[in-house]
C-alpha atoms as a PDB file:
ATOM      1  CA  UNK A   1      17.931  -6.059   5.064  1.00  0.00           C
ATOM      2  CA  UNK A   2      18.958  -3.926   8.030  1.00  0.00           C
ATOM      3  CA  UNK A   3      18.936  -4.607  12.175  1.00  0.00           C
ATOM      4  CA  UNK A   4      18.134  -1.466  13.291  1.00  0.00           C
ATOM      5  CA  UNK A   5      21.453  -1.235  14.608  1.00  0.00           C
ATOM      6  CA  UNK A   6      22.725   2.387  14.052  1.00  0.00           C
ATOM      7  CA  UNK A   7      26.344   2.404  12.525  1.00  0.00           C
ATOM      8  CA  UNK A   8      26.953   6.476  12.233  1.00  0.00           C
ATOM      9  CA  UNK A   9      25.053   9.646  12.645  1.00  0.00           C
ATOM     10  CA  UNK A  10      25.345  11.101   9.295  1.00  0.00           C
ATOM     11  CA  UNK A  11      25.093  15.039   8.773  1.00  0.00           C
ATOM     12  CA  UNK A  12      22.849  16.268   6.177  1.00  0.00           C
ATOM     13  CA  UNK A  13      24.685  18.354   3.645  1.00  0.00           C
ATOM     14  CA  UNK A  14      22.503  19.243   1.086  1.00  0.00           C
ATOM     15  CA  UNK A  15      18.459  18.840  -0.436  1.00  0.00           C
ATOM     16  CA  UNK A  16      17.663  19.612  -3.543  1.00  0.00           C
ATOM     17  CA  UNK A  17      14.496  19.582  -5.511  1.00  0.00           C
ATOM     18  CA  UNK A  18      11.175  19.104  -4.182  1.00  0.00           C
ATOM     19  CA  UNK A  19       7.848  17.343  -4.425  1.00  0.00           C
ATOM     20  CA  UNK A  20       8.847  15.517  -7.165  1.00  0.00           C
ATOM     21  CA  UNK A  21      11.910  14.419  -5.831  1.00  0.00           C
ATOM     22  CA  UNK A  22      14.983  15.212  -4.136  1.00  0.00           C
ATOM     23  CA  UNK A  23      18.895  14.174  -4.032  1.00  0.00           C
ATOM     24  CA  UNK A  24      19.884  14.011  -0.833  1.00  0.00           C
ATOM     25  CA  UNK A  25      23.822  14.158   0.207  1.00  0.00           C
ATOM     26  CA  UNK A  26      24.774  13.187   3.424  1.00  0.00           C
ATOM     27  CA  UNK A  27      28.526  13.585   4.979  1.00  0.00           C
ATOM     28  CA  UNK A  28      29.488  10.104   6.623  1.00  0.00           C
ATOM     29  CA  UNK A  29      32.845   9.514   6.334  1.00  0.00           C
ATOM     30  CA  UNK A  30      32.791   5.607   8.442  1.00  0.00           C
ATOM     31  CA  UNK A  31      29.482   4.422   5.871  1.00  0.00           C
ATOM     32  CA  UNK A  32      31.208   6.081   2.510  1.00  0.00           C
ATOM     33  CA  UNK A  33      34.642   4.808   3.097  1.00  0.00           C
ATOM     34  CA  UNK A  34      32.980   1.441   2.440  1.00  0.00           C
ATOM     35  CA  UNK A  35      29.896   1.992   0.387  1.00  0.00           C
ATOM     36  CA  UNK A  36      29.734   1.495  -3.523  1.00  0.00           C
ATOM     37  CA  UNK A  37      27.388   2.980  -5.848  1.00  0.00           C
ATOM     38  CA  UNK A  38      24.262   0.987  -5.719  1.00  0.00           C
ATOM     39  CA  UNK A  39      24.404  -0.179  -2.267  1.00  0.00           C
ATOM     40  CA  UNK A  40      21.240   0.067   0.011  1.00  0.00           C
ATOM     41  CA  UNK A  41      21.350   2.372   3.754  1.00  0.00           C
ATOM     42  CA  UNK A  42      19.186   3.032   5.944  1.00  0.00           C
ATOM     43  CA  UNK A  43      18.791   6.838   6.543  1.00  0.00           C
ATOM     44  CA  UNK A  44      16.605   7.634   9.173  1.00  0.00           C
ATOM     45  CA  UNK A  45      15.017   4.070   8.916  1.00  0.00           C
ATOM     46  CA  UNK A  46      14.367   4.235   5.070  1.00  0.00           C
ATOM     47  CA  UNK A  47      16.056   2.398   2.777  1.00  0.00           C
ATOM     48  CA  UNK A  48      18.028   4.420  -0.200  1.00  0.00           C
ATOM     49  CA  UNK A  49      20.088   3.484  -2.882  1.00  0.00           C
ATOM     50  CA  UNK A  50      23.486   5.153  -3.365  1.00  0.00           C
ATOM     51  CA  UNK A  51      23.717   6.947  -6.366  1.00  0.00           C
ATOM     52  CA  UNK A  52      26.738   8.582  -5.682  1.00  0.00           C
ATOM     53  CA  UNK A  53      29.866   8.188  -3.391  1.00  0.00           C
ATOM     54  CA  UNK A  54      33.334   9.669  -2.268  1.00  0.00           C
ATOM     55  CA  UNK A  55      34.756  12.379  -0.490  1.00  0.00           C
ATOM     56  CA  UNK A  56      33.243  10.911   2.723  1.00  0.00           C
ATOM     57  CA  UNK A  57      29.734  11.895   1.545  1.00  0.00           C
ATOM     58  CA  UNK A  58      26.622   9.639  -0.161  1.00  0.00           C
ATOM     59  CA  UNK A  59      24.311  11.057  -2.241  1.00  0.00           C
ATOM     60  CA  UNK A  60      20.795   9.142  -2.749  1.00  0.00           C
ATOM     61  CA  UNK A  61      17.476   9.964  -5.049  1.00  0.00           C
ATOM     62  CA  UNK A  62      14.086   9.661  -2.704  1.00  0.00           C
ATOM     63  CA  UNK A  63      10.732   9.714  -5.505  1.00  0.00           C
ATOM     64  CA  UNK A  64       7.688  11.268  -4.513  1.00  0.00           C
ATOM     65  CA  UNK A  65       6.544   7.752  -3.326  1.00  0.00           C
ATOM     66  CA  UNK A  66       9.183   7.886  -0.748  1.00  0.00           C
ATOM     67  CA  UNK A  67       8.505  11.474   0.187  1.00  0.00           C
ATOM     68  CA  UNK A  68       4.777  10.912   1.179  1.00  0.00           C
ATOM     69  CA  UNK A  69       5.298   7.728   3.015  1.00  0.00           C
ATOM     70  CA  UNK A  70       8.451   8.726   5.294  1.00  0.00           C
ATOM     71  CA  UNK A  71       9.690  12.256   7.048  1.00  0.00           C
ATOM     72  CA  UNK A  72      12.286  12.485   5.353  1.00  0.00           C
ATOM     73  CA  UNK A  73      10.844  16.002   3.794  1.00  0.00           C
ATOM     74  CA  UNK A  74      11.766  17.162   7.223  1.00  0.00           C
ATOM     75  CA  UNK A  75      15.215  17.006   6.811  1.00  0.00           C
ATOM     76  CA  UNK A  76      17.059  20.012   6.467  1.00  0.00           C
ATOM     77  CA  UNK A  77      21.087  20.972   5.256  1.00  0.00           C
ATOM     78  CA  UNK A  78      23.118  20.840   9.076  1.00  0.00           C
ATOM     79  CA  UNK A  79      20.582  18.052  10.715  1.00  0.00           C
ATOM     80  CA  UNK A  80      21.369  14.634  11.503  1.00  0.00           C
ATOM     81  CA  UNK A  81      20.081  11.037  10.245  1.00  0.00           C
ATOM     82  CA  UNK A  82      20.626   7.294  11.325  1.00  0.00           C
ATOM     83  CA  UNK A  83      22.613   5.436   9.110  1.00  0.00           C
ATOM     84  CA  UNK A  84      22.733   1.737   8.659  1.00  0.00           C
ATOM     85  CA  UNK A  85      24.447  -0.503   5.846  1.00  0.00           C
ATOM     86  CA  UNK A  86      22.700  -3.146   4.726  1.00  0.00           C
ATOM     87  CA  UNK A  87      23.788  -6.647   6.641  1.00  0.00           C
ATOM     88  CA  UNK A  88      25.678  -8.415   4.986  1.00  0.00           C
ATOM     89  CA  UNK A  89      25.695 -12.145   5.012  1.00  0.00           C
ATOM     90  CA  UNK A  90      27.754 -13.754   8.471  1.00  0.00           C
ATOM     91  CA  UNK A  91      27.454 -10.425  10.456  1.00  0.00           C
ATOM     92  CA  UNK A  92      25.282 -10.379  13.901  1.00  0.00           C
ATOM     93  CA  UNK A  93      21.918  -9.756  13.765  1.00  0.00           C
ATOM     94  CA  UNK A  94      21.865  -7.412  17.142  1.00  0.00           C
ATOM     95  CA  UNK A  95      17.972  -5.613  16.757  1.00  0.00           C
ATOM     96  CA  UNK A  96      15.576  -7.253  15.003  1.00  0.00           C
ATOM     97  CA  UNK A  97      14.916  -7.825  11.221  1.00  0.00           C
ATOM     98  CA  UNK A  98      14.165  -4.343   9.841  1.00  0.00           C
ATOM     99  CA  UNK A  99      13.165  -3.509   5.616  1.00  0.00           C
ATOM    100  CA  UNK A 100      13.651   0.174   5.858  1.00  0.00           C
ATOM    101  CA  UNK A 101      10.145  -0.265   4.326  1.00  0.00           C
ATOM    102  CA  UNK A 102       8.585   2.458   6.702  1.00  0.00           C
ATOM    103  CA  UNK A 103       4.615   1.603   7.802  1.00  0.00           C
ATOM    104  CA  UNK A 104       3.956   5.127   8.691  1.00  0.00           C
ATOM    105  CA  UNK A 105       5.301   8.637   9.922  1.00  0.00           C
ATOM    106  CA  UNK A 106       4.200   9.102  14.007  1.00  0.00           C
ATOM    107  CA  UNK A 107       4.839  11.900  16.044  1.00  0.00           C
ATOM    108  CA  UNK A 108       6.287  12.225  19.738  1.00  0.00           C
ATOM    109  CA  UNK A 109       4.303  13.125  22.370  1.00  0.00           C
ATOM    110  CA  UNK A 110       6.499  13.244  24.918  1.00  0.00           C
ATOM    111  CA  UNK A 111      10.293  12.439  25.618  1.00  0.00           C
ATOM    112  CA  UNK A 112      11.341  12.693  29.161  1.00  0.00           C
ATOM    113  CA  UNK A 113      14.779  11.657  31.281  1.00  0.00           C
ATOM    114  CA  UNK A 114      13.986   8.775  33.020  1.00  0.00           C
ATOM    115  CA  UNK A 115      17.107   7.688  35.102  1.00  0.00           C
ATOM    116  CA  UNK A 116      19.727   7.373  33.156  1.00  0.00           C
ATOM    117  CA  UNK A 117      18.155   6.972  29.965  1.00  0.00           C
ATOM    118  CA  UNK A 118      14.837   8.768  28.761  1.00  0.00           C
ATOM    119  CA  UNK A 119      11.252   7.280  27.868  1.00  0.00           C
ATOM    120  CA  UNK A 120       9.692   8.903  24.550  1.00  0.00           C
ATOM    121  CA  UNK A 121       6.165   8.416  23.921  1.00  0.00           C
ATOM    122  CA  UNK A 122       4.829   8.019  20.144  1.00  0.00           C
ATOM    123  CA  UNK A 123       2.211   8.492  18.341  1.00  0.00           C
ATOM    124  CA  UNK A 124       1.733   6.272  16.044  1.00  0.00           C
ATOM    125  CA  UNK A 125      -1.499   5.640  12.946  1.00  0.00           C
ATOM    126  CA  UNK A 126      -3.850   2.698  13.590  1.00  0.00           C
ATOM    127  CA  UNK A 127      -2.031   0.809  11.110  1.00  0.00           C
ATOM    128  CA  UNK A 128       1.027   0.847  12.229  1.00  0.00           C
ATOM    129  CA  UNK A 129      -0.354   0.257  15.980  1.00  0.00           C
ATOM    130  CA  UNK A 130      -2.328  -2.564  15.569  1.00  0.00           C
ATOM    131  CA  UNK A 131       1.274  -4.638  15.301  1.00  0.00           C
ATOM    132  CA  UNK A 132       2.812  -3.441  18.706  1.00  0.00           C
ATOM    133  CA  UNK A 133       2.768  -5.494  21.413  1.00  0.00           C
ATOM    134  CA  UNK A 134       4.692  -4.931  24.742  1.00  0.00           C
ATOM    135  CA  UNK A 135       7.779  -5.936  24.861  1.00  0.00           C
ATOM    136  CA  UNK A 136       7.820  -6.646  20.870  1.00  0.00           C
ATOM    137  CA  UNK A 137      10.105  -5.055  18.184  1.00  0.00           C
ATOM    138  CA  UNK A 138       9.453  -1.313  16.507  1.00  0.00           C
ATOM    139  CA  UNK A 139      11.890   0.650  14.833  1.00  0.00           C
ATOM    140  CA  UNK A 140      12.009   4.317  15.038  1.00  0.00           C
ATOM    141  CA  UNK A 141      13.764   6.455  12.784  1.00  0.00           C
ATOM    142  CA  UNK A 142      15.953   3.420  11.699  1.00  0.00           C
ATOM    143  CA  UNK A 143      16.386   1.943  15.532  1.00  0.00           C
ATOM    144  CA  UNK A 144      15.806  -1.145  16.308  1.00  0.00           C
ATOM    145  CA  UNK A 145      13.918  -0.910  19.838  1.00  0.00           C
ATOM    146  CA  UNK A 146      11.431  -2.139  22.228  1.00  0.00           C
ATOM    147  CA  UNK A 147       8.165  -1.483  23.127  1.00  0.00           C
ATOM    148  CA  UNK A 148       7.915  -0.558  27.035  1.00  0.00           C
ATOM    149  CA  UNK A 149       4.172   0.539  27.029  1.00  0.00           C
ATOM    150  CA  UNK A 150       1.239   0.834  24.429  1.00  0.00           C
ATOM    151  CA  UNK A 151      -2.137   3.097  24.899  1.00  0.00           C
ATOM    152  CA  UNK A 152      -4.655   3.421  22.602  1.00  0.00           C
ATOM    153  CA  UNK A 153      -2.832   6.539  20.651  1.00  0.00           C
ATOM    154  CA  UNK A 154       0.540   5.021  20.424  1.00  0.00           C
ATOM    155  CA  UNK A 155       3.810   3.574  22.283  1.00  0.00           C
ATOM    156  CA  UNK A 156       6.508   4.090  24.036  1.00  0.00           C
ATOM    157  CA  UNK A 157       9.858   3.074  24.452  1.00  0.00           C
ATOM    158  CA  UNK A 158      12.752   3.093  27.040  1.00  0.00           C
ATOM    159  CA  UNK A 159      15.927   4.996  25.700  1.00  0.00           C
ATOM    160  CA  UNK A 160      19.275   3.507  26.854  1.00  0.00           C
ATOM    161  CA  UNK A 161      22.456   6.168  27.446  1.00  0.00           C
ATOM    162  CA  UNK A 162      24.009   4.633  24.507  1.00  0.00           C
ATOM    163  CA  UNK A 163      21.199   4.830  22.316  1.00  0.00           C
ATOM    164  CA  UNK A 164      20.532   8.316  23.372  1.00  0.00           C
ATOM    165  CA  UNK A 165      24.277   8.996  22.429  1.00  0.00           C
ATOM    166  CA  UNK A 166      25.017   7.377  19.294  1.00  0.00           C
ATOM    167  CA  UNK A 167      21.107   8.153  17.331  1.00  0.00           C
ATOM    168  CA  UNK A 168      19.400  10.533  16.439  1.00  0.00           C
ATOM    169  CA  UNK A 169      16.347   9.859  19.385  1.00  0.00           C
ATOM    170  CA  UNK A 170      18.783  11.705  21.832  1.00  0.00           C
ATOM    171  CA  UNK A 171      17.363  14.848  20.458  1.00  0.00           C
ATOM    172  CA  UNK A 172      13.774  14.058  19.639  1.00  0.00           C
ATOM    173  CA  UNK A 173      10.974  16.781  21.477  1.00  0.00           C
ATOM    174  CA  UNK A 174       7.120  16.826  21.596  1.00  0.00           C
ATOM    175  CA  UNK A 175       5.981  17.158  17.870  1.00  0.00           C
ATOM    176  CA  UNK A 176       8.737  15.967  15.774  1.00  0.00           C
ATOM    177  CA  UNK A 177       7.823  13.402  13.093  1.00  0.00           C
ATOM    178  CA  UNK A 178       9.752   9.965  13.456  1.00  0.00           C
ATOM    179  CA  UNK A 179       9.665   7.301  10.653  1.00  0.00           C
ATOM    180  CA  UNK A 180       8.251   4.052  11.785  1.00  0.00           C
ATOM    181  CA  UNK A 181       8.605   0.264  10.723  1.00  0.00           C
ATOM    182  CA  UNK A 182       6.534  -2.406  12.771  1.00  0.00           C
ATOM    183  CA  UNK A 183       8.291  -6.233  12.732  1.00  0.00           C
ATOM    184  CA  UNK A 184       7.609  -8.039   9.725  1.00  0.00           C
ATOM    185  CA  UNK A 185       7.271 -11.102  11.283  1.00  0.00           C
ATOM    186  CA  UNK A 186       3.738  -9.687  12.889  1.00  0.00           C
ATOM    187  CA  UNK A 187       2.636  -8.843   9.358  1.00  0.00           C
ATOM    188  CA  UNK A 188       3.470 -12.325   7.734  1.00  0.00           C
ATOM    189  CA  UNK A 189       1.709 -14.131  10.650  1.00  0.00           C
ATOM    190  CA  UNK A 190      -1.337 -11.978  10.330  1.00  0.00           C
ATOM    191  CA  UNK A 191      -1.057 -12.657   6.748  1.00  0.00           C
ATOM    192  CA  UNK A 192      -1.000 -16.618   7.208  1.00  0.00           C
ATOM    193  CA  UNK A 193      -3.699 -16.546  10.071  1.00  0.00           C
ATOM    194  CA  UNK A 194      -6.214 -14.261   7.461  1.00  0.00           C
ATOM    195  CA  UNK A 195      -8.735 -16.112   5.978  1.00  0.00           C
ATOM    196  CA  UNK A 196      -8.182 -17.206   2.812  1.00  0.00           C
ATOM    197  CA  UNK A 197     -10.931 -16.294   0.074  1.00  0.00           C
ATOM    198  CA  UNK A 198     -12.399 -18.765  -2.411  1.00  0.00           C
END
């Protein structure tokens, strides 16, 4: 389990393979000085396993399953993810309960200054939109934040300075893919109001 809580931008080293599958290697010298093989992080908002670790660089396996649910075939050697280590038991939970089970890929429409901070519009599918709600709990790319407007074609959200400076979503433009994750809680209470069937 994760908080959305960004702990290091990690730079992206190295991609190999392809459709079927690729190991990704990531340089993060804060998250590998304490990670051990097996471990979960979230990159980018998706949840990986460590298969590999030292030298101030992870190395994960993604499956084809991963590939075609997430963006993380957009990545690229030289570009940066999110990176989050799994919470471990006692620590705060600052964001919001996040899987790094991602709902759906969206797309930004728009990210503009807005003071000091910026407001990014997203596009989001019908599945994952159906669980926003203003002033609920999304996570984009693997941050925990919250939902400042909703239309019928997605969502947007209200950048703070820090967040702009410490993720990833400082350098988001019109058309880039960004992973999302709705709140679980919205999908469990859906699931308990749903009729049940005989």
């Amino acid at each position: 389990m994760f908080t959305g809580i960004v702990r290091e931008q990690g730079k992206v080293a190295s991609i190999d393979g392809g459709t079927g599958g690729i190991r990704l290697v990531v340089e993060a010298p804060e998250t590998a000085a304490a990670a051990a093989l097996g471990d979960s992080v979230a990159v980018g908002g998706v949840c990986l396993t460590v298969v590999a670790a030292g030298e101030g660089r992870l190395s994960f396996d993604a499956v084809p399953e991963t590939l075609s649910r997430t963006a993380l075939s957009r990545l690229e050697p030289g570009g940066t993810v999110n990176l989050e280590p799994a919470l471990r038991a006692g620590e705060p939970l600052g964001g919001h309960i996040v899987q790094g089970h991602v709902d759906g890929v969206g797309t930004v429409r728009s990210a503009e200054p807005e003071g000091e901070g910026a407001r990014v519009w997203v596009d989001a599918p019908a599945a994952v939109l159906r669980y926003c709600i203003e002033k609920g709990s999304v996570t984009v790319d693997g941050v925990s934040l919250t939902v400042a407007a909703l239309d019928d074609d997605g969502f947007a959200v209200a950048l703070v300075p820090h967040t702009l400076a410490v993720t990833t979503l400082g350098a988001l433009a019109a058309g880039d893919p960004v992973n999302l994750e709705v709140d679980v809680l919205a999908k469990y209470v859906e699931r308990l109001l749903a009729p049940t069937q005989p």
